[in-house]
PDB file of N, CA and C in Angstrom:
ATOM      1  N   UNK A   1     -18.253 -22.506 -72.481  1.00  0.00           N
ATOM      2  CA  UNK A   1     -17.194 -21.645 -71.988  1.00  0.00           C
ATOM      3  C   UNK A   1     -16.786 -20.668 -73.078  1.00  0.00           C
ATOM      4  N   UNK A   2     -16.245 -19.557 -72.566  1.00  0.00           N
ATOM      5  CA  UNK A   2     -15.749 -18.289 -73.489  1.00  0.00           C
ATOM      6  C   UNK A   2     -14.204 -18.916 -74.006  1.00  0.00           C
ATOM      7  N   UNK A   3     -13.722 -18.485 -74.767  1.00  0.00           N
ATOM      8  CA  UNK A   3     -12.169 -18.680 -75.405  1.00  0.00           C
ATOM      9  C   UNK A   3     -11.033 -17.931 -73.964  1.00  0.00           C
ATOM     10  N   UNK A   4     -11.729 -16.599 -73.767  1.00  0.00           N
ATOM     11  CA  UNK A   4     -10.890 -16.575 -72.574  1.00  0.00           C
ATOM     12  C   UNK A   4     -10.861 -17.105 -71.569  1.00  0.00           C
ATOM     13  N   UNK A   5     -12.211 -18.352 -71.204  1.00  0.00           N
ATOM     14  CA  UNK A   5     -11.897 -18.741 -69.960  1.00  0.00           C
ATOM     15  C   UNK A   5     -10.581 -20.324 -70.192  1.00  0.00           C
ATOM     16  N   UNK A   6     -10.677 -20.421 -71.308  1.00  0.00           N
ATOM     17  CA  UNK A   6      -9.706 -21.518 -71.969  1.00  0.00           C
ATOM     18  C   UNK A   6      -8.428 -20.719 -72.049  1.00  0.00           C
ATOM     19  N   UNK A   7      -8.247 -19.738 -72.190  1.00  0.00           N
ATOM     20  CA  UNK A   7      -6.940 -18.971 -72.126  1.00  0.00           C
ATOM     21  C   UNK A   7      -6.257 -18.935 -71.021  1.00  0.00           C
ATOM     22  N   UNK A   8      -6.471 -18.778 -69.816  1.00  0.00           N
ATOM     23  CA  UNK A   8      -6.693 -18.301 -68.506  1.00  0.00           C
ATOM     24  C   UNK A   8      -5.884 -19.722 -67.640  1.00  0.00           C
ATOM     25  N   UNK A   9      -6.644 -20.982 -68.466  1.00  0.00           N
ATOM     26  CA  UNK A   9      -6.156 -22.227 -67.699  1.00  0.00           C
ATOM     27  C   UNK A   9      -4.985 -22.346 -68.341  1.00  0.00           C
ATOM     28  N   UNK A  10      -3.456 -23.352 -67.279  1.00  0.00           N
ATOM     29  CA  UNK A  10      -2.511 -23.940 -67.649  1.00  0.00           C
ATOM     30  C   UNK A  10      -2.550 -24.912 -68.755  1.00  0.00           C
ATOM     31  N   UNK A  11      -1.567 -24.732 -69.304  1.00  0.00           N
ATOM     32  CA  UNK A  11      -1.291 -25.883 -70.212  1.00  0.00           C
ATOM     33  C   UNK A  11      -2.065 -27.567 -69.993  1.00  0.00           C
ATOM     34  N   UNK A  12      -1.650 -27.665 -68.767  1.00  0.00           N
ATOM     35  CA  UNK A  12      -1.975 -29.283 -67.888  1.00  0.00           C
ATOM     36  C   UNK A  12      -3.609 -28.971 -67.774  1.00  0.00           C
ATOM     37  N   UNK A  13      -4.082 -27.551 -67.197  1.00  0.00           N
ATOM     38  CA  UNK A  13      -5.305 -27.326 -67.394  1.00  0.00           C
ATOM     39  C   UNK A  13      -5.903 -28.000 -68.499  1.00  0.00           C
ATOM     40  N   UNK A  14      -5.733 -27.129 -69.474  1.00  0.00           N
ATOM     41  CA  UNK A  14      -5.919 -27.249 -70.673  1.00  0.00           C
ATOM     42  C   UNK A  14      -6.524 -28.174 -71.272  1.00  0.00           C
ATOM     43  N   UNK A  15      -5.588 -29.369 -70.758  1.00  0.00           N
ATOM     44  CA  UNK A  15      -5.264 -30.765 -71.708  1.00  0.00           C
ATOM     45  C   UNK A  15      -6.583 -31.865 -70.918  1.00  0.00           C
ATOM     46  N   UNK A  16      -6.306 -31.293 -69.872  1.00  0.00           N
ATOM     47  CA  UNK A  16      -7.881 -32.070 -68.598  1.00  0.00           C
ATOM     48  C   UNK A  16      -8.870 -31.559 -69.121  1.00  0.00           C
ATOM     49  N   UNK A  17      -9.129 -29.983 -69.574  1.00  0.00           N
ATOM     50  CA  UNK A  17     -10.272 -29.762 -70.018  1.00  0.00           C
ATOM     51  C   UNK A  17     -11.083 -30.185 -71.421  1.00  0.00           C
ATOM     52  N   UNK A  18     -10.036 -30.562 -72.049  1.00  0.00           N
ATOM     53  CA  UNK A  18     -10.067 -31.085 -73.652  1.00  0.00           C
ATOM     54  C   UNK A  18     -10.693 -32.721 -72.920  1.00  0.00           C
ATOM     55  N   UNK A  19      -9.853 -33.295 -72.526  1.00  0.00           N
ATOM     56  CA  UNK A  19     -10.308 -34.761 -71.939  1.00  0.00           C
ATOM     57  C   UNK A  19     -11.561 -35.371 -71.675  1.00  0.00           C
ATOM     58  N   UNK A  20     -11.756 -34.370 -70.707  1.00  0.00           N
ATOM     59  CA  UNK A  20     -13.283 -34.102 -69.656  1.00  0.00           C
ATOM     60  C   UNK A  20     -14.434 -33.947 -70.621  1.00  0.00           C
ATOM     61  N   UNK A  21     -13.734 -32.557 -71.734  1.00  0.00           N
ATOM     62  CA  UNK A  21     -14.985 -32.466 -72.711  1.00  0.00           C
ATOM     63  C   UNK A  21     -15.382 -33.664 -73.774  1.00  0.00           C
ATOM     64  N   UNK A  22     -13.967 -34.563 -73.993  1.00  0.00           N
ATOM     65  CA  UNK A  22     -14.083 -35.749 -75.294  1.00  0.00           C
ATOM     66  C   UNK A  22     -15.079 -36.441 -74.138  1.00  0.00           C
ATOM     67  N   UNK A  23     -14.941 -36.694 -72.997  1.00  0.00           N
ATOM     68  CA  UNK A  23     -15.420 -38.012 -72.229  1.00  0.00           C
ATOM     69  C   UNK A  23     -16.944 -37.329 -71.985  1.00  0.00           C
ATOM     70  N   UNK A  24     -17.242 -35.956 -72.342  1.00  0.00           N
ATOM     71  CA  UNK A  24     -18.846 -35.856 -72.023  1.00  0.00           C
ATOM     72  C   UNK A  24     -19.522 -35.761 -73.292  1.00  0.00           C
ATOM     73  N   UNK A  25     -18.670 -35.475 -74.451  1.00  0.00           N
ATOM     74  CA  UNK A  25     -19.273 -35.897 -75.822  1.00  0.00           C
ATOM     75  C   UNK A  25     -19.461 -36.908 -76.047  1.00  0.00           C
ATOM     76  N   UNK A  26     -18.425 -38.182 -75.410  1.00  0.00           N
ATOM     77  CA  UNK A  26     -18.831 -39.324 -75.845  1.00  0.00           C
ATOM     78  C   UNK A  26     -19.895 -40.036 -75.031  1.00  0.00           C
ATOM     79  N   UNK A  27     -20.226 -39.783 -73.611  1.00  0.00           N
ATOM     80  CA  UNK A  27     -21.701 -40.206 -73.119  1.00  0.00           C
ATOM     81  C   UNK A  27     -22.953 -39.180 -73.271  1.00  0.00           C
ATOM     82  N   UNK A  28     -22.397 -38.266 -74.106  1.00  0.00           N
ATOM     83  CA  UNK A  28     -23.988 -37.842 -74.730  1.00  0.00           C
ATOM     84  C   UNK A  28     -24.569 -38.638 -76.485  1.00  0.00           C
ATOM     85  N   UNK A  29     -23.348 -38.542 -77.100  1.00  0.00           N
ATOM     86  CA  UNK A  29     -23.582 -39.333 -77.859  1.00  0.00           C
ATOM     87  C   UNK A  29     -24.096 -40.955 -77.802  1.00  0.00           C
ATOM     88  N   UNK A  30     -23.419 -41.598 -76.733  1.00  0.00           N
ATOM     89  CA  UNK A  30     -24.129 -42.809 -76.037  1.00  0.00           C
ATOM     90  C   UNK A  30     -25.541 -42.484 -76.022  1.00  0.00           C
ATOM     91  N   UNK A  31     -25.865 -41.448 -75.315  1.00  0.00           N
ATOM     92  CA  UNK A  31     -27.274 -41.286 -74.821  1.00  0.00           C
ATOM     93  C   UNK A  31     -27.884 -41.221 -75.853  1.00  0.00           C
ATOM     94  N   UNK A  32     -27.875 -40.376 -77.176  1.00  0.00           N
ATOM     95  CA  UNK A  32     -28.381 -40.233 -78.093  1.00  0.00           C
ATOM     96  C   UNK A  32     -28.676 -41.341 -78.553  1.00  0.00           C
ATOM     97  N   UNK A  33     -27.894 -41.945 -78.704  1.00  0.00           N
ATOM     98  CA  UNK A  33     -27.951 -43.676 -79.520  1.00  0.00           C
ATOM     99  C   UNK A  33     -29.304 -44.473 -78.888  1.00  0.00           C
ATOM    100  N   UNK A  34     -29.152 -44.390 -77.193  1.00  0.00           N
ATOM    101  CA  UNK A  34     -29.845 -44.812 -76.614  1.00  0.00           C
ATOM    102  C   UNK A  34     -31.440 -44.571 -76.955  1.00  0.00           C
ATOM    103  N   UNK A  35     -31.613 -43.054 -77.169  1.00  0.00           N
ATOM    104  CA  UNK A  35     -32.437 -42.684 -77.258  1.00  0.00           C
ATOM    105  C   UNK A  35     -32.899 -41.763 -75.448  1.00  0.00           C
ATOM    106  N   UNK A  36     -31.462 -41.452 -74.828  1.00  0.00           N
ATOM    107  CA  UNK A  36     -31.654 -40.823 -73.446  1.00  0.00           C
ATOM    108  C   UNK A  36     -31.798 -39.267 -73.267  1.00  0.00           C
ATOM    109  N   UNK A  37     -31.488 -38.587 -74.474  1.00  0.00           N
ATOM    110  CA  UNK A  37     -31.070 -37.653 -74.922  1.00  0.00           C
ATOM    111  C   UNK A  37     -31.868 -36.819 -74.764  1.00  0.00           C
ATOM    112  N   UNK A  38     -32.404 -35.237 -74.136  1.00  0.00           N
ATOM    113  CA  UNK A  38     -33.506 -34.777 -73.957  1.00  0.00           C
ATOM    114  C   UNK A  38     -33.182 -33.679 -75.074  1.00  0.00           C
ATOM    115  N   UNK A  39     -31.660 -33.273 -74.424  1.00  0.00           N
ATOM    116  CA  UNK A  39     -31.804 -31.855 -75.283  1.00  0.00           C
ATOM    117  C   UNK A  39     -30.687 -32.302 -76.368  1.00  0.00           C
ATOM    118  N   UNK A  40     -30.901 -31.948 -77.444  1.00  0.00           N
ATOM    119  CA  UNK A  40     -29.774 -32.605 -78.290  1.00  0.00           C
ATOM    120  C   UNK A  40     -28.372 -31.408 -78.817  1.00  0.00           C
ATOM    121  N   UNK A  41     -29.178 -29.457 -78.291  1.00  0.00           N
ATOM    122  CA  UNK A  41     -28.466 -29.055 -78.773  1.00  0.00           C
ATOM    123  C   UNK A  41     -26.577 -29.101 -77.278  1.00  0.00           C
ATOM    124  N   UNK A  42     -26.767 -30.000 -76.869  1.00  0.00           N
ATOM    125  CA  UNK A  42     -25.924 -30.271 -75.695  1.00  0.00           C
ATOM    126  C   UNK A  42     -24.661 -30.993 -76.392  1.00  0.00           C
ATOM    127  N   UNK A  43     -24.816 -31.811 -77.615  1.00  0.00           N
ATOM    128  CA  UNK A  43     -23.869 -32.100 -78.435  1.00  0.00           C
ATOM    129  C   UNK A  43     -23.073 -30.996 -79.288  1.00  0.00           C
ATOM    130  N   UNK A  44     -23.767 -30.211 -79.684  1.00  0.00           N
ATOM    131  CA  UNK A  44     -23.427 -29.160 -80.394  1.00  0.00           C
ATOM    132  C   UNK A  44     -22.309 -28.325 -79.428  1.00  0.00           C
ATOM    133  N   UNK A  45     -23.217 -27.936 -78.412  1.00  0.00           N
ATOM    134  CA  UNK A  45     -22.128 -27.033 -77.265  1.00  0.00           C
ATOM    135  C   UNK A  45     -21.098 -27.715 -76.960  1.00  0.00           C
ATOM    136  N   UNK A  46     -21.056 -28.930 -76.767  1.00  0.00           N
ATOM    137  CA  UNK A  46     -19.800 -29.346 -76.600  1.00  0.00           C
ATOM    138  C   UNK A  46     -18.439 -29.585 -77.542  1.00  0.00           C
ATOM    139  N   UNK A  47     -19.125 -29.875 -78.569  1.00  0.00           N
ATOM    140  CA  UNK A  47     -17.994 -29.761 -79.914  1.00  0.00           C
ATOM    141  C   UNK A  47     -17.690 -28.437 -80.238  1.00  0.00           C
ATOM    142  N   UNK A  48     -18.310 -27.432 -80.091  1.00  0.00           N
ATOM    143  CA  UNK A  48     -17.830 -26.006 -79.848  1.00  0.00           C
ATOM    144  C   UNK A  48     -16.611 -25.961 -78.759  1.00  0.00           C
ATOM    145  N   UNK A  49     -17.107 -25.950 -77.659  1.00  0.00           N
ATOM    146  CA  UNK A  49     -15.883 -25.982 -77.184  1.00  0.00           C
ATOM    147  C   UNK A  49     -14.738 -26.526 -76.669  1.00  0.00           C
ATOM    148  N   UNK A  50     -15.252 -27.600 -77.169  1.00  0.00           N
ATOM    149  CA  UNK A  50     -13.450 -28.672 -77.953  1.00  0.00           C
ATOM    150  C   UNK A  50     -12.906 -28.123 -78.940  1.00  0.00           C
ATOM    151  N   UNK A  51     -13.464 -27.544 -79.896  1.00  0.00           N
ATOM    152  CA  UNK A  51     -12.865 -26.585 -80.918  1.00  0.00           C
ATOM    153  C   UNK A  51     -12.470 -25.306 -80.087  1.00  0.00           C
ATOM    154  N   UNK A  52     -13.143 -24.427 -79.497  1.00  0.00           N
ATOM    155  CA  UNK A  52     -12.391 -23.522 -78.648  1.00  0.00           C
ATOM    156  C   UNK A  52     -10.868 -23.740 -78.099  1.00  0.00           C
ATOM    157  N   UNK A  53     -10.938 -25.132 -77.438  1.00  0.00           N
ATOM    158  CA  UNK A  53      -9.516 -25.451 -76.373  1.00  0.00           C
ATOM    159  C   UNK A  53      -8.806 -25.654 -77.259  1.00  0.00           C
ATOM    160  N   UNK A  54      -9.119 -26.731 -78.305  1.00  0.00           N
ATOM    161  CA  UNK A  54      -8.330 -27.174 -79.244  1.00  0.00           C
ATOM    162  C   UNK A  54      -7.122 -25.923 -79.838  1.00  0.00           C
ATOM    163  N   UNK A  55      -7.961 -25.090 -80.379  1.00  0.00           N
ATOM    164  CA  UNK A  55      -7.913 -24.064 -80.903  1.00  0.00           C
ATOM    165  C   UNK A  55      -6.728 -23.184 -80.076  1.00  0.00           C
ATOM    166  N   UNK A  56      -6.961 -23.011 -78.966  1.00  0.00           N
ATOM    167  CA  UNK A  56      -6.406 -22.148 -77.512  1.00  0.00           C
ATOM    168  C   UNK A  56      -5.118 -23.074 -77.448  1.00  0.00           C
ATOM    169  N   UNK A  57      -4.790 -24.213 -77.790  1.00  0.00           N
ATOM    170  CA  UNK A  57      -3.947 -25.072 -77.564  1.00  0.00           C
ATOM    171  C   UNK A  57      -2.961 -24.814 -78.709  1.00  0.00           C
ATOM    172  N   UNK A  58      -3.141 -24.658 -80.378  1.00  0.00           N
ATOM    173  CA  UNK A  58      -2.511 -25.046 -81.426  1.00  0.00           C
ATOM    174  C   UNK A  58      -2.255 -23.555 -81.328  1.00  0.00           C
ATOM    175  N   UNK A  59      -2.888 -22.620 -80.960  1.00  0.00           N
ATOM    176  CA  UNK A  59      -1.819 -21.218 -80.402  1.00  0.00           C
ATOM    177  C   UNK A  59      -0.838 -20.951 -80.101  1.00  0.00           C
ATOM    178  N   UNK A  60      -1.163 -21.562 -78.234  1.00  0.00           N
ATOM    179  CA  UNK A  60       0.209 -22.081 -77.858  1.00  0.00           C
ATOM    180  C   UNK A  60       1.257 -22.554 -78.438  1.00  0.00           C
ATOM    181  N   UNK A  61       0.921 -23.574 -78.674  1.00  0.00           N
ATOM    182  CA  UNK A  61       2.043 -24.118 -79.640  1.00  0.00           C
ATOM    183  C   UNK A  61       2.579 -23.386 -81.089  1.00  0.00           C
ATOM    184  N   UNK A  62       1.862 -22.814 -81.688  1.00  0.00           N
ATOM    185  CA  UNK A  62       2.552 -21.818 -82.925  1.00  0.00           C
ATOM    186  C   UNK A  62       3.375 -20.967 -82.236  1.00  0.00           C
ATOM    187  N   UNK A  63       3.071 -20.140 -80.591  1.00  0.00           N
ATOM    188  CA  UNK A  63       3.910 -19.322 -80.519  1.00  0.00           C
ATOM    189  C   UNK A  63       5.017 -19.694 -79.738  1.00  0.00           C
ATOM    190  N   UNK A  64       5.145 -20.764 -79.076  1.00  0.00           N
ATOM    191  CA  UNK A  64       6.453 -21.482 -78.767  1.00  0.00           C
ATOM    192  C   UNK A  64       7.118 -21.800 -79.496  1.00  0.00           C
ATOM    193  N   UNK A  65       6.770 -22.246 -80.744  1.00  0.00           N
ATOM    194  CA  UNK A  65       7.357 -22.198 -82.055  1.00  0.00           C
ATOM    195  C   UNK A  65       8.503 -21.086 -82.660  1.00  0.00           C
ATOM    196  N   UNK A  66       7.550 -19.758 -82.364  1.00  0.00           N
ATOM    197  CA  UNK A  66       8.364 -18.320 -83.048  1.00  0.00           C
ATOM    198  C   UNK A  66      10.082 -18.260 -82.104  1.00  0.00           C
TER     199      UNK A  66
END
């Protein structure tokens, strides 16, 4: 996903999409372990954009802050 499509979602959005992404990092990493894993750069994309939301999130919050 782009940073703006993380912009775009609600707060509550947001926080589901961060979730969704920990819970598909952690059964690819399963898979990996397993040895199920075809494409591996699928880990990578996903910790990208947990850092994206993450990121889109600690925004928010700095500027509720001001």
């Amino acid at each position: 996903m782009e940073v703006k499509e993380f912009r775009d979602l609600s707060p509550e959005e947001l926080d589901q999409k961060i979730y969704d992404l920990r819970a598909n990092l952690f059964e690819l990493r399963r898979k990996k372990a397993v040895g199920q894993l075809e494409h591996g750069e699928e880990i990578a994309r996903v910790r990208k954009d947990i850092a994206k939301a993450e990121t889109v999130k600690r925004e928010r919050q700095l500027n509720l802050s001001k």
